[in-house]
Protein backbone atom coordinates (compact mmCIF):
# COMPACT_ATOMS: atom_id res chain seq x y z
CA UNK A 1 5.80 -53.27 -50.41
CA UNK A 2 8.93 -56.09 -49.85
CA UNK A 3 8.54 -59.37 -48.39
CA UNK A 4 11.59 -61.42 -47.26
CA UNK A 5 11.82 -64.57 -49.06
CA UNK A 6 12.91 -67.26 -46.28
CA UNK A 7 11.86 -70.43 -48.11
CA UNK A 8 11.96 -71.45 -51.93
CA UNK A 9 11.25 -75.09 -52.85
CA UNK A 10 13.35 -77.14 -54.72
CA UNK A 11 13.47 -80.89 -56.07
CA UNK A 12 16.31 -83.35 -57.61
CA UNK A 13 14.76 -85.92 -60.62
CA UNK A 14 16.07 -88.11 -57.59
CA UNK A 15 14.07 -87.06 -54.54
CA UNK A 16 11.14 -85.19 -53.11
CA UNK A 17 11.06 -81.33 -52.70
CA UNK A 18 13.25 -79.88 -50.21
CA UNK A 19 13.24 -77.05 -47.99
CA UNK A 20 16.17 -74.54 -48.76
CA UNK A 21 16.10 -71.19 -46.63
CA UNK A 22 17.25 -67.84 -48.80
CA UNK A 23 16.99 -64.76 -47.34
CA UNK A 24 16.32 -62.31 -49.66
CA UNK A 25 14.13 -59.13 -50.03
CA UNK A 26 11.91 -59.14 -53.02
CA UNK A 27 9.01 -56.76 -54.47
CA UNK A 28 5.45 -58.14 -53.38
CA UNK A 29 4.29 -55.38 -56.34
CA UNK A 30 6.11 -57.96 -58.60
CA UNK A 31 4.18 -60.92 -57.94
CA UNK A 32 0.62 -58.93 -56.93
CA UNK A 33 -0.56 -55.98 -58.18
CA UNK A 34 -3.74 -54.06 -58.32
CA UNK A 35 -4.39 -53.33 -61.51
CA UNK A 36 -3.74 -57.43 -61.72
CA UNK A 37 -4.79 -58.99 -58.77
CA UNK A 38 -4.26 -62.93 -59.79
CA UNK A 39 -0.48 -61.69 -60.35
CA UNK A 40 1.44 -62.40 -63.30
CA UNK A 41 0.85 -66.38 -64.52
CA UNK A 42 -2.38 -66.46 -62.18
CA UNK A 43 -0.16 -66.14 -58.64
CA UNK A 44 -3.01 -64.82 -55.92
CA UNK A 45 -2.37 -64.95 -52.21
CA UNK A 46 -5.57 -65.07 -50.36
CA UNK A 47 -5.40 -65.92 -46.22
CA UNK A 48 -1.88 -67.00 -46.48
CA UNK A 49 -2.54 -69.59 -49.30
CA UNK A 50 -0.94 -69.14 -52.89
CA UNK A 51 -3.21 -69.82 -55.46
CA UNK A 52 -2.19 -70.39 -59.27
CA UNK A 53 -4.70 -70.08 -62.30
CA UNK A 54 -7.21 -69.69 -59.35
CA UNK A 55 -6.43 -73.35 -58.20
CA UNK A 56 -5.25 -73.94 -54.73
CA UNK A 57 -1.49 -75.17 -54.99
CA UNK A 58 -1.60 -76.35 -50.74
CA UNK A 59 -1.70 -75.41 -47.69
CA UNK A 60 0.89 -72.48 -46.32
CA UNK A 61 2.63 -73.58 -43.09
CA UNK A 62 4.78 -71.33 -41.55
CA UNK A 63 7.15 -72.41 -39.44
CA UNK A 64 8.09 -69.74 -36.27
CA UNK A 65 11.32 -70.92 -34.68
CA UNK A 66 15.43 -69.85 -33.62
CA UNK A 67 17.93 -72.34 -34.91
CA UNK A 68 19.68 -72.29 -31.18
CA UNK A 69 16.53 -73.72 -29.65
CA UNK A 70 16.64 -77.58 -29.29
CA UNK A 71 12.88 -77.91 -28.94
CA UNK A 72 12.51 -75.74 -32.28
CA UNK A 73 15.00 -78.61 -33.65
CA UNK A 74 13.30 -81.58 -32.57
CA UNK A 75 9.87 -79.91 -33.83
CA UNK A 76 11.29 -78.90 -37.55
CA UNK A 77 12.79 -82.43 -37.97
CA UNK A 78 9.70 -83.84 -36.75
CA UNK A 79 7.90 -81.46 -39.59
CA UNK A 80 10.20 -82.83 -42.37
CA UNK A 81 9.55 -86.95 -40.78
CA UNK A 82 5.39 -85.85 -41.27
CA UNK A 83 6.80 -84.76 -45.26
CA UNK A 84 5.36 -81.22 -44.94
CA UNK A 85 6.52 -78.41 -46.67
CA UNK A 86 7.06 -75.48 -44.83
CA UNK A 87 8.45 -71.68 -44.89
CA UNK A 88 10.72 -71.21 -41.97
CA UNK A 89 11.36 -68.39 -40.43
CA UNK A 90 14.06 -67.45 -37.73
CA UNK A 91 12.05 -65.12 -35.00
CA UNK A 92 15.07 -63.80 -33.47
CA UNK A 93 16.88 -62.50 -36.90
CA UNK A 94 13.69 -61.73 -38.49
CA UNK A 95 10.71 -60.69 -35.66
CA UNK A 96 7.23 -60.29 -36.44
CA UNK A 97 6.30 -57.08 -37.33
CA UNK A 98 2.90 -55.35 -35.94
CA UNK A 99 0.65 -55.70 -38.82
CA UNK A 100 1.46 -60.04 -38.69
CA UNK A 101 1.68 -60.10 -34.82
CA UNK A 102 -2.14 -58.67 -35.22
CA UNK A 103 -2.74 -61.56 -37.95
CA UNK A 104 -1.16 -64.31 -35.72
CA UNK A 105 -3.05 -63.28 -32.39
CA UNK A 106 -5.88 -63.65 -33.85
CA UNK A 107 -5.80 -66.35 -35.75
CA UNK A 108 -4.36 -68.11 -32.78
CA UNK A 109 -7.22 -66.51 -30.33
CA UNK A 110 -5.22 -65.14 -27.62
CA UNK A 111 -4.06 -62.16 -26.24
CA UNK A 112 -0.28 -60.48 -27.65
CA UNK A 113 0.99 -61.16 -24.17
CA UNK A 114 0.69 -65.09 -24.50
CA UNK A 115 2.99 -65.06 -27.11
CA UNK A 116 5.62 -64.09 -24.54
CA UNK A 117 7.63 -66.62 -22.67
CA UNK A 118 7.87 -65.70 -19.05
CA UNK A 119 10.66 -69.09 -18.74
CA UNK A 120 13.06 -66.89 -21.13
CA UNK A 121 16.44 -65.59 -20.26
CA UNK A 122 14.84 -62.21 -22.26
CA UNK A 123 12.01 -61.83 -20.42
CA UNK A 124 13.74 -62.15 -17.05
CA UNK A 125 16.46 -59.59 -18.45
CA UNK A 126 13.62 -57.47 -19.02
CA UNK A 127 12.01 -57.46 -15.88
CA UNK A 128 8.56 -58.56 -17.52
CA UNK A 129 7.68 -60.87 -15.17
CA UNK A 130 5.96 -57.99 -12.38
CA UNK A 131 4.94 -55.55 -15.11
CA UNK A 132 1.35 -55.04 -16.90
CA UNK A 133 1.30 -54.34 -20.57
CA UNK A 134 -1.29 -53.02 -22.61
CA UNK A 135 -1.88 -54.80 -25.64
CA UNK A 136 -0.30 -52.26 -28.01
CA UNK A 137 2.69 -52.63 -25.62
CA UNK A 138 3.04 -56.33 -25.79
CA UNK A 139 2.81 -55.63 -30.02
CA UNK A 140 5.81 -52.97 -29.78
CA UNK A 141 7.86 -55.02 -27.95
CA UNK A 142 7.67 -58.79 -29.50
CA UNK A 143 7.81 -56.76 -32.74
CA UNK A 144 11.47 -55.93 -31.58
CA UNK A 145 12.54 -58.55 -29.46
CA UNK A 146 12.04 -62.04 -30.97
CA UNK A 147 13.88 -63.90 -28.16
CA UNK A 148 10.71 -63.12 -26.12
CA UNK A 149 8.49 -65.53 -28.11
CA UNK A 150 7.42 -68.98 -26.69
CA UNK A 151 8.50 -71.19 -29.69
CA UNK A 152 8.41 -72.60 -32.14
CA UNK A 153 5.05 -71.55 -33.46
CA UNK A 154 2.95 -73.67 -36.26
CA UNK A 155 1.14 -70.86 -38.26
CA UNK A 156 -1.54 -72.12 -41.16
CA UNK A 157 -4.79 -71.31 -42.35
CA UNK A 158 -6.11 -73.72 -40.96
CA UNK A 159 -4.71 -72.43 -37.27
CA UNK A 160 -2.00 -71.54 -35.02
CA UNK A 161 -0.37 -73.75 -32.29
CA UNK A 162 2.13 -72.51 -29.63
CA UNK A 163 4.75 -74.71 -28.50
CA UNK A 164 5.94 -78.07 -30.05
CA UNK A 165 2.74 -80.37 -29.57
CA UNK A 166 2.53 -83.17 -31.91
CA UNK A 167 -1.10 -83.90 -31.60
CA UNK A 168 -2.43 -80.58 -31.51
CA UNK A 169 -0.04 -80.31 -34.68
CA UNK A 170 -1.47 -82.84 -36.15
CA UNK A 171 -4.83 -81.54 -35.80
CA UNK A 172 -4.00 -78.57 -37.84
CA UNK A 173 -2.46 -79.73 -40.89
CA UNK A 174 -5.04 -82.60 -41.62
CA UNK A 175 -7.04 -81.92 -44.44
C-alpha cells in the first residue's frame, strides 16, 4: 500500500516548525507492518493520529483545500496565525479516494452528496444541480472530480468542519 506524502515538518534553531508541502509517494509497508504493528522506532497510526513509543505525538489536522481558492487562502493563513500544524492537501490535484471519502462522511455525519458544492463552476458544468445520486454515485464522482468539493475542509480526530468557519474551527482543535 502507498500513501502520498503532502506534508513533512521542519524547524530552523531560529524558529518554530514549518509547514513544507512534498509530494511524494512512499511505502505505508515501510513505516507499518503486520508482523510489527507499532512500526519501526514505535511509529503506530491509530484514527488518524501518529503515535511514537505508544505516546501520542498530537493531534492530526488535515487540511482539504485548492491553492486557486481565496477562501481556502484566507482559512490556511488563518491556520498558521492559530500556530497549528497541519498536512495540506490540494483536492483538485490529489481527490479523495473512496475508501477516505467513506472515512470523512462519516466522521463529518453527513451524506457524500453534501460534500458537493452546488455554487461551483463544476457542478453547473456537470449538470448536477436537477439530478439524484445514489450515494455510491456521489462517492465515484467526488473521488474523480475534486473541483466539486465545498472547501476547504478541516479534517481531525476530533471532527470534520465544512467550509472556512472560525468558531466551529475552533471548537475542533481545542483540547
Amino acid at each position: 500500500m502507498t500513501a502520498t506524502v503532502l506534508l513533512a515538518m521542519t524547524s530552523s534553531p531560529s524558529g518554530p516548525m514549518t509547514n513544507s508541502v512534498l509530494e511524494n509517494e512512499c511505502s505505508i509497508d515501510s513505516l507499518l507492518c503486520p508482523s510489527h504493528p507499532e512500526g519501526p522506532g514505535g511509529l503506530s497510526l491509530s484514527g488518524g493520529v501518529l503515535y511514537l513509543n505508544r505516546g501520542r505525538v498530537g493531534l492530526m489536522v488535515t487540511f482539504l483545500g485548492y491553492p486557486r481558492c481565496g477562501t481556502c487562502r484566507k482559512a490556511k493563513a488563518w491556520l498558521s496565525e492559530q500556530g497549528v500544524r497541519f498536512v495540506e492537501r490540494d483536492i483538485v490535484k490529489h481527490p479523495l479516494n473512496r475508501e477516505e471519502l467513506g472515512s470523512l462522511v462519516a466522521a463529518a455525519g453527513v451524506a457524500p452528496g453534501e460534500l458537493a458544492n452546488p455554487k461551483g463552476t463544476r457542478y453547473r458544468e456537470l449538470g448536477l444541480k436537477d439530478q439524484t445520486l445514489s450515494d455510491e454515485q456521489w462517492l465515484a464522482l467526488l473521488s474523480e472530480e475534486g473541483k466539486l468539493y465545498r472547501r476547504p475542509i478541516l479534517w481531525t480526530d476530533r471532527g470534520v468542519v465544512i467550509g472556512f468557519y472560525p468558531d466551529r474551527w475552533v471548537e475542533v482543535l481545542k483540547n
